[in-house]
Protein backbone atom coordinates (compact mmCIF):
# COMPACT_ATOMS: atom_id res chain seq x y z
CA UNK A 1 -18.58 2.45 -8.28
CA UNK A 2 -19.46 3.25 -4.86
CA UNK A 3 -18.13 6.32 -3.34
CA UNK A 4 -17.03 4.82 -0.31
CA UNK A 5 -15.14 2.12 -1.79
CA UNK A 6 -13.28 4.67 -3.65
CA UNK A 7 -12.63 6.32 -1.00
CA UNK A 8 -11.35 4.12 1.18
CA UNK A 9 -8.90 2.75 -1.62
CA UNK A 10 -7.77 6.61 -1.69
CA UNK A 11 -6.58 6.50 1.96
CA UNK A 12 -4.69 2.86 1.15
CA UNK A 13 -2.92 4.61 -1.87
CA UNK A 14 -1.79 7.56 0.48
CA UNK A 15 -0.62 5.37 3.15
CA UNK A 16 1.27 3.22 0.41
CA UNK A 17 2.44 6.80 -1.41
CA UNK A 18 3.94 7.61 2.18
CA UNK A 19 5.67 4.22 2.61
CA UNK A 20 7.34 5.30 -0.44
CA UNK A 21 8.43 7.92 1.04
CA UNK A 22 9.78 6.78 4.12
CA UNK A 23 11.88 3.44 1.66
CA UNK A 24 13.30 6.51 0.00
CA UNK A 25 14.51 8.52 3.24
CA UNK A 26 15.78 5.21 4.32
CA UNK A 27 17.55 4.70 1.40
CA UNK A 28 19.10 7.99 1.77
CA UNK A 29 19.94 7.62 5.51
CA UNK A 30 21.81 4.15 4.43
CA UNK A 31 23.49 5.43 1.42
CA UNK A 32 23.35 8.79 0.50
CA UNK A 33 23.33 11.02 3.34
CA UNK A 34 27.41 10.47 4.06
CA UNK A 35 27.42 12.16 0.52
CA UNK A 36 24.86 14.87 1.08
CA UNK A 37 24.99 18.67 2.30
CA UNK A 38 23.41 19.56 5.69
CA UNK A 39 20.92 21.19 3.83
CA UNK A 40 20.04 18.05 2.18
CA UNK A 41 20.08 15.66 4.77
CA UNK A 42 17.53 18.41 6.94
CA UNK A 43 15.68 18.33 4.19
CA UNK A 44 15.37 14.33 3.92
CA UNK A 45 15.07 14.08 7.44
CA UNK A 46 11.74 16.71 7.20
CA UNK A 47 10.80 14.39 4.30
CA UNK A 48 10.49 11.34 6.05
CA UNK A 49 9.04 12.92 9.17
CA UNK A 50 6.04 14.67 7.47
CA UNK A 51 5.59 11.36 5.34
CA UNK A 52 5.47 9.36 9.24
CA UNK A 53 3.02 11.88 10.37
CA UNK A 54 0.80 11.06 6.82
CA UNK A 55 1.15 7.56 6.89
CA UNK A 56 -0.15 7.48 10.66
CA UNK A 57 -3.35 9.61 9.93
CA UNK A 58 -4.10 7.89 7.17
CA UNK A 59 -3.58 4.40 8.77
CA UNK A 60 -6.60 5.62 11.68
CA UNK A 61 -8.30 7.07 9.45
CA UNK A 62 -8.32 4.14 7.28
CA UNK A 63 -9.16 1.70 9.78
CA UNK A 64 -11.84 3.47 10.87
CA UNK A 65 -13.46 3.33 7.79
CA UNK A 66 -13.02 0.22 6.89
CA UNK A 67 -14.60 -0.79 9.90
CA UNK A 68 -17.55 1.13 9.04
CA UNK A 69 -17.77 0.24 6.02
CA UNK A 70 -17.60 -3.29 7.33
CA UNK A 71 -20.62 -2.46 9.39
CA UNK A 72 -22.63 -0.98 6.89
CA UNK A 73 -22.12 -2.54 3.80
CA UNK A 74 -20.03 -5.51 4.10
CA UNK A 75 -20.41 -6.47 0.18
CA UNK A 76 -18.15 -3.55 -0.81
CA UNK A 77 -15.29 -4.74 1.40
CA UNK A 78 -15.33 -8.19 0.16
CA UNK A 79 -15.43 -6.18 -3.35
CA UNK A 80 -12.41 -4.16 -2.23
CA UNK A 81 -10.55 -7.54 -1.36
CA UNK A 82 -11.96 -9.36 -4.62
CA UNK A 83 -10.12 -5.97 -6.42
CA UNK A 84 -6.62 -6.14 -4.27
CA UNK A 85 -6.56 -10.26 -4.72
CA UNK A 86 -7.06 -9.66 -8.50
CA UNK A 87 -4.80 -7.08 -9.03
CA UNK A 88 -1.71 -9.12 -7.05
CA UNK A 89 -3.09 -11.95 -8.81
CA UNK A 90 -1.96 -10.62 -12.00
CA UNK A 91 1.18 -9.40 -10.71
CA UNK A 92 2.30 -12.49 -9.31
CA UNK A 93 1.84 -14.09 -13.42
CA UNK A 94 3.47 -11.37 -14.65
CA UNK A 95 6.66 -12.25 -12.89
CA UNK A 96 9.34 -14.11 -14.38
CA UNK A 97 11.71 -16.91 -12.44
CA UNK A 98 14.74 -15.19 -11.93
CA UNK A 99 15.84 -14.61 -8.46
CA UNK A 100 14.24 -10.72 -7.43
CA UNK A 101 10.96 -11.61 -9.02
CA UNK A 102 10.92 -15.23 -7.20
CA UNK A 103 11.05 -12.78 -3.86
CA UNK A 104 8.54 -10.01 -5.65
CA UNK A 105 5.93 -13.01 -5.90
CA UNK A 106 6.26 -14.33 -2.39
CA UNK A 107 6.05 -10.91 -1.13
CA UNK A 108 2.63 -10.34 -3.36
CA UNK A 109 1.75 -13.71 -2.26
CA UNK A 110 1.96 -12.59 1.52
CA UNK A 111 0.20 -9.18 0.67
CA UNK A 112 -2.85 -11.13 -1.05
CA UNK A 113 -3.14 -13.54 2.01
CA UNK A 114 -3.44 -10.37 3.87
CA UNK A 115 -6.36 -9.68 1.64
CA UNK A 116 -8.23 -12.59 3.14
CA UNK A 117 -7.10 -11.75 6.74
CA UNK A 118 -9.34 -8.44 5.70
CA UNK A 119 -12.59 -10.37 4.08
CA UNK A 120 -12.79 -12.69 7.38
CA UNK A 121 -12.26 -9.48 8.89
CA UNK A 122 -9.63 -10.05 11.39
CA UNK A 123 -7.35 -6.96 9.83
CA UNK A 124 -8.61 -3.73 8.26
CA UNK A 125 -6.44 -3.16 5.76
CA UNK A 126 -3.04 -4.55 3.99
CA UNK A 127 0.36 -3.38 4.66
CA UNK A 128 1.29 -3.13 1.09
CA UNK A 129 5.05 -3.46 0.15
CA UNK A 130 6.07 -0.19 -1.66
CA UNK A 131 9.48 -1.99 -2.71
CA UNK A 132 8.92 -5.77 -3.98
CA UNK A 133 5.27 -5.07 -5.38
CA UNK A 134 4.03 -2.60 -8.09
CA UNK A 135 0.59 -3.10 -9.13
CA UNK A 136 -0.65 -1.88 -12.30
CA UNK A 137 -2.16 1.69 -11.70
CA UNK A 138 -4.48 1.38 -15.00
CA UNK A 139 -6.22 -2.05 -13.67
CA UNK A 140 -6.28 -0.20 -10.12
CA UNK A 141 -8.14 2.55 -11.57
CA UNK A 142 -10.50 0.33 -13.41
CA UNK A 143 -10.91 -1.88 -10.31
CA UNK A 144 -11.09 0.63 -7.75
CA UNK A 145 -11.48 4.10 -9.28
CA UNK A 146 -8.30 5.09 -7.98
């Protein structure tokens, strides 16, 4: 796999592993932090304010290389999007009918049209939806290397 494919899909998992972060702070802020020491809510609120400054690194950094990577060898983004539509692909069967997973695939469905927004190259990258859609790390790893 090449490197810079893996790469790149390292910066997307950081920017989705600080997402997470910041849908857990706001959890907290909604729920939690009337319950919560001063100590704790400082220490939420330092949280979700080093997971900002992450998330907005990595989302430059990110579309800069994609962008590059766009430039140089095009192939390995439409490989990167073939990888993403695949691996929402098989989230979207794995779903069930009920009501939450009715809204988990038309979440997944909006995050793999985003994945074609990125092959015709009009975005450079997918805002990935750290609550409604949970990709299977194993077939990431085999996909992407990450």
């Amino acid at each position: 796999m090449d490197p810079r494919l893996v790469e790149l899909e390292r910066l997307l998992v950081r920017r989705y592993e600080a997402g997470a972060i910041l849908l857990d702070v706001d959890m907290y802020d909604r729920w939690g932090a009337a319950h919560g020491s001063p100590e704790e809510q400082a220490e939420m609120a330092d949280r979700g304010a080093r997971a900002n400054a992450e998330r907005q690194e990595v989302s430059r950094e990110l579309a800069v290389r994609s962008r590059a990577l766009r430039a140089e060898a095009p192939e390995l983004i439409d490989a990167w999007c073939d990888a993403h539509e695949q691996l929402l692909t098989e989230f979207i069967a794995s779903r069930e009918d009920d009501e939450r997973q009715r809204t988990e695939k038309f979440v997944a469905s909006e995050e793999r049209d985003g994945w074609r927004r990125v092959r015709a190259g009009t975005s450079d990258f997918v805002e990935e939806n750290t609550f409604y859609v949970r990709v299977d790390p194993r077939r990431r790893r085999e996909l992407l290397g990450v």
